[in-house]
Every structure is written in structure tokens, then in C-alpha cells.
N, C-alpha and C. Protein backbone atom coordinates (compact mmCIF):
# COMPACT_ATOMS: atom_id res chain seq x y z
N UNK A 1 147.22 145.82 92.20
CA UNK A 1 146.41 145.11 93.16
C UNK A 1 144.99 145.67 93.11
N UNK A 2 143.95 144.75 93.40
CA UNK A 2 142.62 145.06 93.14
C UNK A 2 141.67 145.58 94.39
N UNK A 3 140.90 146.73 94.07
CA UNK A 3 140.47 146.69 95.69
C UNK A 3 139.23 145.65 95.56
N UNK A 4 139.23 145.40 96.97
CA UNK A 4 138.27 144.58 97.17
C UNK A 4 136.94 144.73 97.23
N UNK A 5 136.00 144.52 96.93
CA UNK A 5 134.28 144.57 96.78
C UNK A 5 133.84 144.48 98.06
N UNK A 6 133.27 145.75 98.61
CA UNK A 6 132.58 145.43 99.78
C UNK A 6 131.35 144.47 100.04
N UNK A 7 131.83 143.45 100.81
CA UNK A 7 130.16 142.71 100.93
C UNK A 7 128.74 143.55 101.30
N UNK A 8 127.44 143.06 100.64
CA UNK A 8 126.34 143.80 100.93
C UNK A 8 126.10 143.68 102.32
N UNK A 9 125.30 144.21 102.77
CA UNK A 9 124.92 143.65 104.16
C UNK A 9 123.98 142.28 104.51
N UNK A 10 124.11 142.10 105.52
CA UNK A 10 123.39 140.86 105.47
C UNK A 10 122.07 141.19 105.15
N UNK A 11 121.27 139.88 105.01
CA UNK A 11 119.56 140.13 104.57
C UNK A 11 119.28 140.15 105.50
N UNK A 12 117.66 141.03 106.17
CA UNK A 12 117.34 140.62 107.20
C UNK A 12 115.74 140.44 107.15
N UNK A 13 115.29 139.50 108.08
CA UNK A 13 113.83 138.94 107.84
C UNK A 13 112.78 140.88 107.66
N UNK A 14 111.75 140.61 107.21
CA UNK A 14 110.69 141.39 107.15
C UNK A 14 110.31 141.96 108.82
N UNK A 15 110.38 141.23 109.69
CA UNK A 15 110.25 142.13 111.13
C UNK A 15 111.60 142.94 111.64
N UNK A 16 112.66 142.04 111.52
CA UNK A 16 113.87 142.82 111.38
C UNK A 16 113.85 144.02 111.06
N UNK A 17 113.77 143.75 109.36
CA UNK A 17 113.52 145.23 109.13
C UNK A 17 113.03 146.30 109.63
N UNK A 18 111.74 146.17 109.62
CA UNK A 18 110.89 146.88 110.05
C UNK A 18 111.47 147.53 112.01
N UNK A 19 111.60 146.42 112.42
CA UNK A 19 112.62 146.94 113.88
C UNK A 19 112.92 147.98 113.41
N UNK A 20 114.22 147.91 112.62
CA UNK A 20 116.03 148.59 112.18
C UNK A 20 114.77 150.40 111.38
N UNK A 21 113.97 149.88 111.17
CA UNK A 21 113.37 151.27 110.36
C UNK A 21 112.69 151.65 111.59
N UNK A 22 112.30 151.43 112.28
CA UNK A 22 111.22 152.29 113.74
C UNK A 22 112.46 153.15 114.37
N UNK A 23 113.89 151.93 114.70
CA UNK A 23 114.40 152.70 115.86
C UNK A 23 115.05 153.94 115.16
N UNK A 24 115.28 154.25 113.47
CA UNK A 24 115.65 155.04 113.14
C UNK A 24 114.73 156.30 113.01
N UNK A 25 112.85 155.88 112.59
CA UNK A 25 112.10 156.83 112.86
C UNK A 25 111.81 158.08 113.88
N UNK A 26 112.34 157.19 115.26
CA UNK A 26 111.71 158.33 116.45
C UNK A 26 112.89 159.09 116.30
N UNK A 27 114.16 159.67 116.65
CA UNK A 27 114.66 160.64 116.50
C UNK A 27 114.83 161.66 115.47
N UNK A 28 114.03 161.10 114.32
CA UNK A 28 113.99 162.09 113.06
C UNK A 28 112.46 162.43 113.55
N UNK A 29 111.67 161.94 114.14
CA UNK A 29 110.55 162.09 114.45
C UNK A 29 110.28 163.47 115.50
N UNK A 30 111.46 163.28 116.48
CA UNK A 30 111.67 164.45 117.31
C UNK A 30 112.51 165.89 116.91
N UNK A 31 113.16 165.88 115.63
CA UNK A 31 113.52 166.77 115.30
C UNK A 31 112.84 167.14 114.08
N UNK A 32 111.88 166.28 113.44
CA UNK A 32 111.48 166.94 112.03
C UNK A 32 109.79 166.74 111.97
N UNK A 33 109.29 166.04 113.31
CA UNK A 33 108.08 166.19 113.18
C UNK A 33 107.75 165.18 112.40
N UNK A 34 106.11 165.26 112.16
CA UNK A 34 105.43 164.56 110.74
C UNK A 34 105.90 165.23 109.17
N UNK A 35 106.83 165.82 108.89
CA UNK A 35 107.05 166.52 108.17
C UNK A 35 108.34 165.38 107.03
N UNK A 36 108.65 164.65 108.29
CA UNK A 36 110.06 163.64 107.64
C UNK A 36 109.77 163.01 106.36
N UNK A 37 110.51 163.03 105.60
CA UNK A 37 110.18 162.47 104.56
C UNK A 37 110.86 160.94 104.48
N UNK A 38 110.30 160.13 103.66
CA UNK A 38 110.55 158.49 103.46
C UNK A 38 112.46 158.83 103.11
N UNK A 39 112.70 159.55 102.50
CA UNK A 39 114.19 159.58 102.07
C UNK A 39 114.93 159.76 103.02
N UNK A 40 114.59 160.77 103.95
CA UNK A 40 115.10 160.92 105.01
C UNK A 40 115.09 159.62 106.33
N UNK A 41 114.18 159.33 106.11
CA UNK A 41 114.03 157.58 107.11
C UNK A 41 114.68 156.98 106.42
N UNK A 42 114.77 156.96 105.07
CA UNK A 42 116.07 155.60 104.33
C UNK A 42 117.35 156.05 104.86
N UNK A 43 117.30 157.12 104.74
CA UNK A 43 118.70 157.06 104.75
C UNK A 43 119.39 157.00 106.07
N UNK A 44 118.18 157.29 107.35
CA UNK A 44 118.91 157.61 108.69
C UNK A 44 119.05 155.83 109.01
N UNK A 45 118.37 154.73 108.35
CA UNK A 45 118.31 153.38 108.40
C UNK A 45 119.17 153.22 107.34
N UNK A 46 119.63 153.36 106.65
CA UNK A 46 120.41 153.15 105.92
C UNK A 46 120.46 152.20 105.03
N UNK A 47 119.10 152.21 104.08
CA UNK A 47 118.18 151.80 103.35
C UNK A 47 118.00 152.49 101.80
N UNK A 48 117.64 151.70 100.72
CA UNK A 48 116.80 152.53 99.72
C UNK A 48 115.81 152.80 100.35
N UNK A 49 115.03 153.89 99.73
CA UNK A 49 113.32 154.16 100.09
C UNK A 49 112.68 153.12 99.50
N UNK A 50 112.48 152.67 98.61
CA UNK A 50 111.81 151.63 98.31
C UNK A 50 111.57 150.67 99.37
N UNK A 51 112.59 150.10 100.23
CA UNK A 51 112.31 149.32 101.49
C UNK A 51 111.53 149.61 102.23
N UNK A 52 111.04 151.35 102.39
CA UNK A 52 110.29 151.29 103.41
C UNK A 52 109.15 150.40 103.06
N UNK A 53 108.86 150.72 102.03
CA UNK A 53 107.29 150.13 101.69
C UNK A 53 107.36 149.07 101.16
N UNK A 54 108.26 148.52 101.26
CA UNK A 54 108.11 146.90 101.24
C UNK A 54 108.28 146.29 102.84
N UNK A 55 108.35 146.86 103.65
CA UNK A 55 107.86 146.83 105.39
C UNK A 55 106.91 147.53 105.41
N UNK A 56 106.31 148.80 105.18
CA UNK A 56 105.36 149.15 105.58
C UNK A 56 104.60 149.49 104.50
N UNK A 57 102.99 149.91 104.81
CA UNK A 57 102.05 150.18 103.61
C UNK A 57 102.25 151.28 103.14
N UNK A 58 102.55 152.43 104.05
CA UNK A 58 102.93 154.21 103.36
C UNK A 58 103.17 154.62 105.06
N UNK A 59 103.93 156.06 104.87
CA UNK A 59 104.01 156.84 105.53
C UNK A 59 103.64 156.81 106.71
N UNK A 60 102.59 157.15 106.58
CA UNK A 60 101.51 157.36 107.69
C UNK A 60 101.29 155.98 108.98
N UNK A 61 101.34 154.53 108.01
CA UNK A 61 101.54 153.33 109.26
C UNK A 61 103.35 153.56 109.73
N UNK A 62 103.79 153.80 108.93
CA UNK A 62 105.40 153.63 109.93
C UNK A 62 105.40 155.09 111.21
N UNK A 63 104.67 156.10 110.97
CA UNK A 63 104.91 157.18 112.00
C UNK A 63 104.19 156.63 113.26
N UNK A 64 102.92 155.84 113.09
CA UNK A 64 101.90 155.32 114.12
C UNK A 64 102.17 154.98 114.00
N UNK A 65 103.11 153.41 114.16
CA UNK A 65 103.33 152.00 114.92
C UNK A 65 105.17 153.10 115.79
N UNK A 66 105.68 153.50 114.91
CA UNK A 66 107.59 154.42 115.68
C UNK A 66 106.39 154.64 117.07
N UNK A 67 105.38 155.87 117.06
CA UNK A 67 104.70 156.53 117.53
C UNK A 67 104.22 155.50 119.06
N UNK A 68 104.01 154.74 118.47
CA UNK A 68 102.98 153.62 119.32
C UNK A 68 104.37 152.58 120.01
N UNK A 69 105.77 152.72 119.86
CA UNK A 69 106.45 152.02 119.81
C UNK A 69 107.14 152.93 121.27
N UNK A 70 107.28 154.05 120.56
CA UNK A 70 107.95 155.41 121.55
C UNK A 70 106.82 154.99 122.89
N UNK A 71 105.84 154.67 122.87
CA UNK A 71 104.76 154.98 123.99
C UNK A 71 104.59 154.00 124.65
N UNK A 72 105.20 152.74 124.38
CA UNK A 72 105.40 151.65 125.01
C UNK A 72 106.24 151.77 126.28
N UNK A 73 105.29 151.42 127.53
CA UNK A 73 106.05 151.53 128.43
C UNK A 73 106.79 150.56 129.26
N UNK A 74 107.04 149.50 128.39
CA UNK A 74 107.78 148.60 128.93
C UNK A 74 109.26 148.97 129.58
N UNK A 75 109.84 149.70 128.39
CA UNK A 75 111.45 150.29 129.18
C UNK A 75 111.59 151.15 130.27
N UNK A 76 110.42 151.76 130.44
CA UNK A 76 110.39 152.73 131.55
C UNK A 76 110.20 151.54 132.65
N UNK A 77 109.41 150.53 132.80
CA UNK A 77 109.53 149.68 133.87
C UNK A 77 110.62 149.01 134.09
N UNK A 78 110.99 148.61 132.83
CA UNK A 78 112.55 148.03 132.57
C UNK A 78 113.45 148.84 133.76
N UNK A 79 113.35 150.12 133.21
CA UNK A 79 114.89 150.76 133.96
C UNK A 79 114.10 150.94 135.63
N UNK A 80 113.25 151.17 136.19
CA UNK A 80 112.69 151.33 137.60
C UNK A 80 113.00 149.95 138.19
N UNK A 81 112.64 149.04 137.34
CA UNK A 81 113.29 147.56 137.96
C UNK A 81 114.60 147.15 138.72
N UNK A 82 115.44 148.01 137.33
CA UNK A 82 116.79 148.18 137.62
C UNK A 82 117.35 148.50 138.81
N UNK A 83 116.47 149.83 139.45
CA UNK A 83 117.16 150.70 140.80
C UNK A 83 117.20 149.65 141.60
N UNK A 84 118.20 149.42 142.18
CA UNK A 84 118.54 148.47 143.12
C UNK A 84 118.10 149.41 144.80
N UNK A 85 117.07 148.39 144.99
CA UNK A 85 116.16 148.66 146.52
C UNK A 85 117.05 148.95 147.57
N UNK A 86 118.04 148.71 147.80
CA UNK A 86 119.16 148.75 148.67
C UNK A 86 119.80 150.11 148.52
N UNK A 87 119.79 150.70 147.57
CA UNK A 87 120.20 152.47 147.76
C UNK A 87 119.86 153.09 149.22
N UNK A 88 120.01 154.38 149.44
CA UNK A 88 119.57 155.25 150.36
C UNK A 88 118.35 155.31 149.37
N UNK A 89 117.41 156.08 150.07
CA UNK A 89 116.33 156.56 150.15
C UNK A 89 115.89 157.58 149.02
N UNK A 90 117.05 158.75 149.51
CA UNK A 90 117.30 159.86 148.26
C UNK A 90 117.52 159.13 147.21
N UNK A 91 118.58 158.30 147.30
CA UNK A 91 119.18 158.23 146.02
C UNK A 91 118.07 157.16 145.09
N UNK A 92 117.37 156.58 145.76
CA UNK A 92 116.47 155.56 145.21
C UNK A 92 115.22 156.73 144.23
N UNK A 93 114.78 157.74 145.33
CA UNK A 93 113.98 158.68 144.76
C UNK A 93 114.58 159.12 143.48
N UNK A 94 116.11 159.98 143.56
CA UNK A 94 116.47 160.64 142.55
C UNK A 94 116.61 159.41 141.25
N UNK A 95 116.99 158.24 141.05
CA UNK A 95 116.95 157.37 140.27
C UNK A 95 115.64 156.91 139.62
N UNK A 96 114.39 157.48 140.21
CA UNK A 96 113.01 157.11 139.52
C UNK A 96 112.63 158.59 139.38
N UNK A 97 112.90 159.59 140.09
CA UNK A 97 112.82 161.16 138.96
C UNK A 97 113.22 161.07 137.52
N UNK A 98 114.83 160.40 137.53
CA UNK A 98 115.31 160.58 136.11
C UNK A 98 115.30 159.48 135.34
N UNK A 99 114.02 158.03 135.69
CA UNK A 99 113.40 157.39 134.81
C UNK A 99 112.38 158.46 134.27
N UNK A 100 111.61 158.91 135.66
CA UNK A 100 110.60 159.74 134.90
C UNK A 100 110.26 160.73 133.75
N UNK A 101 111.68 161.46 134.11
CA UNK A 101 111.60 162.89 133.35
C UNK A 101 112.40 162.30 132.15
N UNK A 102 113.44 161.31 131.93
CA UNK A 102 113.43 160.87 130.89
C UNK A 102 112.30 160.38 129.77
N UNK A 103 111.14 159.68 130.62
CA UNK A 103 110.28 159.18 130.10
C UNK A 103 109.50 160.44 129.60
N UNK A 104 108.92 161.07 130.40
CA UNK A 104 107.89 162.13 130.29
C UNK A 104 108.22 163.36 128.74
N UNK A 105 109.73 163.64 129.01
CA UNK A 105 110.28 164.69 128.21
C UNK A 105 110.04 163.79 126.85
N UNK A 106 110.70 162.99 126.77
CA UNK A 106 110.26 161.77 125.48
C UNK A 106 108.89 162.01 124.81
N UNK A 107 108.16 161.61 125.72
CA UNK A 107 106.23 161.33 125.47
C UNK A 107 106.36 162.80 124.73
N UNK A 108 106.27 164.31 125.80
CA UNK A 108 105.81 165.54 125.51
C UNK A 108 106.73 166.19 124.01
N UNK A 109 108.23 165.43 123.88
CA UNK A 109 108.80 165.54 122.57
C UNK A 109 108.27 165.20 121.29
N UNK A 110 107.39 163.97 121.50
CA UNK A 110 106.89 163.55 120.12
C UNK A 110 105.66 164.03 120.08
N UNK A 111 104.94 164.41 120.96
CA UNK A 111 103.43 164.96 120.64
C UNK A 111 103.78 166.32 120.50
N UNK A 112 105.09 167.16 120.91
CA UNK A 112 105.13 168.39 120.21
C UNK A 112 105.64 168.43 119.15
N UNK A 113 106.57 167.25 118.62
CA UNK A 113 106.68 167.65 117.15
C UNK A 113 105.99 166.88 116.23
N UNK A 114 105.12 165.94 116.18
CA UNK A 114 103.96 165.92 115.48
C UNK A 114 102.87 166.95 115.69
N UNK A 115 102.81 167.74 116.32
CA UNK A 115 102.24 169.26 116.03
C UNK A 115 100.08 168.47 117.18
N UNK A 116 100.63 167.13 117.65
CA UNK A 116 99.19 167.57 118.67
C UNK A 116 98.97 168.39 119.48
N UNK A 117 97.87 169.24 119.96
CA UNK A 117 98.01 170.15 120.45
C UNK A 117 97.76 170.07 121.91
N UNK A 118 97.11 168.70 122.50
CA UNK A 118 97.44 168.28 123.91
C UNK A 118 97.75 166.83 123.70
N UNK A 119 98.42 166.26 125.40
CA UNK A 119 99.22 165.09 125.25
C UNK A 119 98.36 163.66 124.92
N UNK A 120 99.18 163.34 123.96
CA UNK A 120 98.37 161.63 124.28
C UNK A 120 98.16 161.13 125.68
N UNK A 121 96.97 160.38 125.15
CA UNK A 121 96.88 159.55 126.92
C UNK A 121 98.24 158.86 127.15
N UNK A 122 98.83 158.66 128.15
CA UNK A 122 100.15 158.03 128.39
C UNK A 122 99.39 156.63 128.47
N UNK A 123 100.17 155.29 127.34
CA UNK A 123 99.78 154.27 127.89
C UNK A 123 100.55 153.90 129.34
N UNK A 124 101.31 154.29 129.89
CA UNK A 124 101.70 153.55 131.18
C UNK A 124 100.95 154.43 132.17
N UNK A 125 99.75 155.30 132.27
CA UNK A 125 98.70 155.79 132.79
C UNK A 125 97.76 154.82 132.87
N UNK A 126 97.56 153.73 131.79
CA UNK A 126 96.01 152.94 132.26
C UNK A 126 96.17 152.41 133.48
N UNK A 127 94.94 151.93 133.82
CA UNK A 127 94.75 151.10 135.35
C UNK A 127 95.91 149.78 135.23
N UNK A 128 95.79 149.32 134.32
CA UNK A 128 96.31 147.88 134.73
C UNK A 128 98.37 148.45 134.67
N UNK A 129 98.52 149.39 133.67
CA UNK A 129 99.57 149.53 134.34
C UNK A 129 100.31 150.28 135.29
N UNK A 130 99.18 150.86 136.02
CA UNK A 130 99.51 151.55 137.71
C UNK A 130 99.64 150.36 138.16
N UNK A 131 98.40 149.35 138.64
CA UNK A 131 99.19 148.29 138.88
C UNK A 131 100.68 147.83 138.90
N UNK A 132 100.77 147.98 137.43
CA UNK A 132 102.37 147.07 137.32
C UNK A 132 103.18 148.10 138.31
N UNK A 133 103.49 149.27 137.66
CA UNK A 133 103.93 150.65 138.47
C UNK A 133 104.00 150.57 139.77
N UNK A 134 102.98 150.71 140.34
CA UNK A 134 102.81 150.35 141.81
C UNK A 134 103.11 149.36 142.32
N UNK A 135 103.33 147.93 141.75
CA UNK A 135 103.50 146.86 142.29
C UNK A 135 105.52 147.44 142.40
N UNK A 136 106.23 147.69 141.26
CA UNK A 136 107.57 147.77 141.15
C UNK A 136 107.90 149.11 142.12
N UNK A 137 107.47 150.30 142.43
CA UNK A 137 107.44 151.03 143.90
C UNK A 137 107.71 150.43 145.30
N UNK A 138 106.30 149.27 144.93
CA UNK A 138 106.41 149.10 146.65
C UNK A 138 107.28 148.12 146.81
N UNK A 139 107.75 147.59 145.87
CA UNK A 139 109.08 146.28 146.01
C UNK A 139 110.19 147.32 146.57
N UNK A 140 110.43 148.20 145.12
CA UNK A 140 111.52 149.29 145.45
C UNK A 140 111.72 149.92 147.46
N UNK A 141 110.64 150.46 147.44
CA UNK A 141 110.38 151.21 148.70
C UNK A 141 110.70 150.39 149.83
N UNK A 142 109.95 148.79 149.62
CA UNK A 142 109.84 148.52 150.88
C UNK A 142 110.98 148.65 152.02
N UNK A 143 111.98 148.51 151.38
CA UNK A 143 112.97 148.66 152.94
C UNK A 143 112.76 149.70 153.41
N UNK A 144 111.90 151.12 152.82
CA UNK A 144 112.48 152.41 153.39
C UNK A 144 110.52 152.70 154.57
N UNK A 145 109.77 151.23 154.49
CA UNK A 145 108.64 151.38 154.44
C UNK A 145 108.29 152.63 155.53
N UNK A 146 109.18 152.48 156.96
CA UNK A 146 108.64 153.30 158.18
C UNK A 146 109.24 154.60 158.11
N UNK A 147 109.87 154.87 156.94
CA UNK A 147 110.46 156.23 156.83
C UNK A 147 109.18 157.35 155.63
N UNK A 148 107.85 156.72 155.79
CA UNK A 148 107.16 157.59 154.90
C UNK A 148 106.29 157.96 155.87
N UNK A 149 105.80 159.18 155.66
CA UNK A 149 104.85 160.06 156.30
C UNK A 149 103.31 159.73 155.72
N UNK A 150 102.79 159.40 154.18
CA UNK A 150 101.73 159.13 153.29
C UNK A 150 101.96 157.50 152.80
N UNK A 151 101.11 157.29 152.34
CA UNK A 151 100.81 155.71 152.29
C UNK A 151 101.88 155.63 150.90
N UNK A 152 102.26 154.61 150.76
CA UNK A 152 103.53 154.26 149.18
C UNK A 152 102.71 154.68 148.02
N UNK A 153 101.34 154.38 147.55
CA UNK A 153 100.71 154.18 146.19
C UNK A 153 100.57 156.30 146.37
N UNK A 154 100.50 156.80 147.22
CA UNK A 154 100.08 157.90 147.28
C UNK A 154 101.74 158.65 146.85
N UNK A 155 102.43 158.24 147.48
CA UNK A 155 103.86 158.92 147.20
C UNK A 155 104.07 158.54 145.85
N UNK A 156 103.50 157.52 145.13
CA UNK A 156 104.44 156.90 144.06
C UNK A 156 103.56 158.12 142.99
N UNK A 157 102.08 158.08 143.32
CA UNK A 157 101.58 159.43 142.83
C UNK A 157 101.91 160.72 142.47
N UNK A 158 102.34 161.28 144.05
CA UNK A 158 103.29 162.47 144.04
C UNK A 158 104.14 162.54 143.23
N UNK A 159 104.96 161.72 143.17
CA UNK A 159 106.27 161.52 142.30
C UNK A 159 105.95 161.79 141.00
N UNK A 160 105.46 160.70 140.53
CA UNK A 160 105.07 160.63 138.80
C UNK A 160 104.31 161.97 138.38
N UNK A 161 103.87 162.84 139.04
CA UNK A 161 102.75 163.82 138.96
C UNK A 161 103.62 165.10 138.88
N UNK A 162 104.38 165.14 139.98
CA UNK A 162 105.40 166.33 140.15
C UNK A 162 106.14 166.43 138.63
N UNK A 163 106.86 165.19 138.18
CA UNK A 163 108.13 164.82 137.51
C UNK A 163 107.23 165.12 136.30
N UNK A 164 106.31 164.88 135.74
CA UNK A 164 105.57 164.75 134.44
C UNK A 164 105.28 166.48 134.72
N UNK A 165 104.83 167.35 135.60
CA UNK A 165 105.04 168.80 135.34
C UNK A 165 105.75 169.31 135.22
N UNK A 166 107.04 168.67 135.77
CA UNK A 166 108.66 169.25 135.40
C UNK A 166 108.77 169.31 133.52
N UNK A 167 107.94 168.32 133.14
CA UNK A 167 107.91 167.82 131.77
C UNK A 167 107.48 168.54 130.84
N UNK A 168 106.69 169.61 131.44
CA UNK A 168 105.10 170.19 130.54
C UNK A 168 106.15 171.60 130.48
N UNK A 169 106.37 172.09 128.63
CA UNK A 169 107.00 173.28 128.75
C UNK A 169 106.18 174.22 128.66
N UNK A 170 104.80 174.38 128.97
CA UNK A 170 103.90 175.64 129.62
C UNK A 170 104.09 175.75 130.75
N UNK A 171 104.40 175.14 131.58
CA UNK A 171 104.20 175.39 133.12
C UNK A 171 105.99 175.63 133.49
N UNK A 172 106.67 174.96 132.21
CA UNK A 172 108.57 175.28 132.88
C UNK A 172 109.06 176.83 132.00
N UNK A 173 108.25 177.58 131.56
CA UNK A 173 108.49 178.58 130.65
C UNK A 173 109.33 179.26 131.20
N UNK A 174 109.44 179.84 132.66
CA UNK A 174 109.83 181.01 133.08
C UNK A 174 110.95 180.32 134.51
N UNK A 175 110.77 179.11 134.55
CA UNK A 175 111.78 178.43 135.64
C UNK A 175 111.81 176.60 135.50
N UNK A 176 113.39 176.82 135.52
CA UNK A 176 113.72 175.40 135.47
C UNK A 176 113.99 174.34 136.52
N UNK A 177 113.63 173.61 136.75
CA UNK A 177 113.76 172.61 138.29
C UNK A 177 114.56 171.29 137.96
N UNK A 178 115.56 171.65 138.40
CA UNK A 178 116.68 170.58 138.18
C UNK A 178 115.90 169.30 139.06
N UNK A 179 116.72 167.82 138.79
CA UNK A 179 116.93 166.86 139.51
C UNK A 179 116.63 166.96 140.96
N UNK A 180 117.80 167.46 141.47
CA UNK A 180 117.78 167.78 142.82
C UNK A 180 117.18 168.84 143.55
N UNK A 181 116.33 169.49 142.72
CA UNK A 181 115.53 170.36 143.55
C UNK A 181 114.16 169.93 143.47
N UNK A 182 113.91 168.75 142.51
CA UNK A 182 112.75 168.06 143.03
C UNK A 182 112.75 166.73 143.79
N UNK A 183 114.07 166.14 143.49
CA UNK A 183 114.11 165.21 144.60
C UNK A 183 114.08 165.81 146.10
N UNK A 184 114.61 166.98 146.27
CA UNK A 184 114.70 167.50 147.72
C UNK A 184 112.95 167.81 147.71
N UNK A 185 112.24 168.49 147.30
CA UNK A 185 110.72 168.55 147.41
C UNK A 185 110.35 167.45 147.97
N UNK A 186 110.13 166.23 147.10
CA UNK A 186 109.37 165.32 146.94
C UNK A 186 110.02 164.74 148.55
N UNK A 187 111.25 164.51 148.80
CA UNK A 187 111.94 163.84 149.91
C UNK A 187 111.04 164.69 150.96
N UNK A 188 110.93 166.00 151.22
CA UNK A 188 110.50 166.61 152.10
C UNK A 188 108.43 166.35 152.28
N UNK A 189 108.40 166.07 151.23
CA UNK A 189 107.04 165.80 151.39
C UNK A 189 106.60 164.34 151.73
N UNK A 190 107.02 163.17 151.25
CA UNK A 190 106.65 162.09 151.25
C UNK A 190 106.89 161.22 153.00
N UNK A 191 108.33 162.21 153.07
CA UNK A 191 108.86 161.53 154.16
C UNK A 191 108.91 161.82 155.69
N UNK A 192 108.85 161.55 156.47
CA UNK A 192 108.53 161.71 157.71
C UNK A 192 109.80 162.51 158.49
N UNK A 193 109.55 163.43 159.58
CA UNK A 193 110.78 164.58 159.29
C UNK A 193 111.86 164.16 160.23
N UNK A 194 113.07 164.52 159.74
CA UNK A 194 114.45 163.70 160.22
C UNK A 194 114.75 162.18 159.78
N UNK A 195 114.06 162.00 158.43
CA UNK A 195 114.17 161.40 157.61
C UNK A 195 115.39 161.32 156.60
């Protein structure tokens, strides 16, 4: 009896590709730096090398667009969307800490292993997307509106500010701040007492 010939994989269009090669870039990106080599991206995509560069021009555009892709802050709004407004209070807080510090640890992962020596500007820092930010807060918040001590855009501040230093490993060198010991902070600060 004969074995059978595995079928190739399917073809996939030129953006496809290029997708299926980014989402394989950023985690070789976070463990190997700018240092990764094209063989090593084929193979974590599971690709000849030759493909890369028939999606991309060289090297250097596939690390900046992964790069520029990682910094997109659409999913971070994505998942804040998600928290359903109807939680407690805490638990609404602790659920946008660990969008944050997910997000933040991410950002400060790839600018330390591409070897920059301070952080990119965060695109979900520009003005227009505090806006967005702020607009998805005060939806979130509003049921909890008379339980704050500081105005919402000011807490949503606090928050993102605290959680992004939890992020920075110069300032966490010598002590670590779990989840819940900054949600209990932030709860104690934002909120009005017997809250």
C-alpha cells in the first residue's frame, strides 16, 4: 500500500501572506531582537525564505511595518470595549489594569529588544486617540459616575500613568506590584471613601 502525498498548503493572496509573516515576526521579535534572521521568520511562518521577499522588499520593511503593527492600538481598545460596564467597580478597574499592563509590557518588550534606548511615542498616546480612550472610560464608568472623588478623564489618567510605570523595568528593579496592589491604590485614590 502506498503512502499518500501530503497536499501543499493552500495558496494564499500577497496580503495574506504578508499577515501570516507579521504575526509570526513579533514574538521572534521579542525574544531575538533586530538580530532575527529571515530563516528564522521562515521558518517560525512556516515558509521558504525566499517568500519573505516576495512580500516584502528586505529585512528591515518587515521589522517596521511587525513593529508598527505591534503598536497599533486598536486591540487594546478592542479588549477595554469588552469589560462589560455592569461589573463592580473594582473589578471593572482591575480588568483595564490588565488591558493596560498587558499592553504597556508589550510596547516596553519590543523597544527593549530592538535595543532603543527610550520608548517609542505610544501611538494610542496621540490626542485623537485619548479621545477614543476617554470616550470608551466614560461609557465604561458611567454607572459608577457618583462613586468618584476626581473628574473620569482625570482618573482614566491616573490609571494609564500608574499601570505604564508598573511597565518601566527601571523604576520595577527592586519591587514588584502585582494586579491587586495597584488596583487597591488606584481604587483608594480615584474613589470617594467608603466606596
Amino acid at each position: 500500500m502506498s503512502t499518500p502525498i501530503p497536499s501543499r498548503a493552500p495558496r494564499m493572496s500577497v496580503e495574506d501572506r504578508r499577515e501570516s509573516i507579521l504575526d509570526a515576526v513579533v514574538p521572534l521579535l521579542l525574544s531575538r531582537g533586530a538580530d532575527v534572521t529571515t530563516k528564522e521568520i521562515a521558518d517560525a511562518a512556516g515558509i521558504a525564505e525566499g517568500t519573505i521577499f516576495r512580500a516584502f522588499a528586505d529585512k528591515d520593511e518587515l521589522i517596521q511595518l511587525a513593529v508598527a503593527r505591534f503598536m497599533d492600538p486598536e486591540p487594546t481598545y478592542a479588549a477595554l470595549e469588552r469589560i462589560d460596564p455592569h461589573l463592580e467597580l473594582e473589578d471593572k478597574i482591575r480588568a483595564v489594569v490588565e488591558v493596560f499592563r498587558e499592553r504597556f509590557a508589550g510596547v516596553i518588550g519590543v523597544v527593549s529588544a530592538l535595543g532603543h534606548h527610550k520608548p517609542p511615542r505610544d501611538p494610542s498616546h496621540r490626542s485623537d486617540a485619548d479621545v477614543r480612550a476617554k470616550a470608551i472610560f466614560s461609557k465604561l464608568f458611567a454607572p459608577d459616575a457618583d462613586k468618584f472623588r476626581i473628574e473620569p478623564g482625570l482618573a482614566f489618567f491616573f490609571i494609564r500613568l500608574l499601570t505604564f510605570g508598573t511597565a518601566m523595568p527601571m523604576f520595577m528593579s527592586t519591587r514588584d506590584v502585582d494586579t491587586d496592589q495597584l488596583v487597591d491604590f488606584i481604587m483608594r485614590g480615584i474613589t470617594k471613601e467608603g466606596q
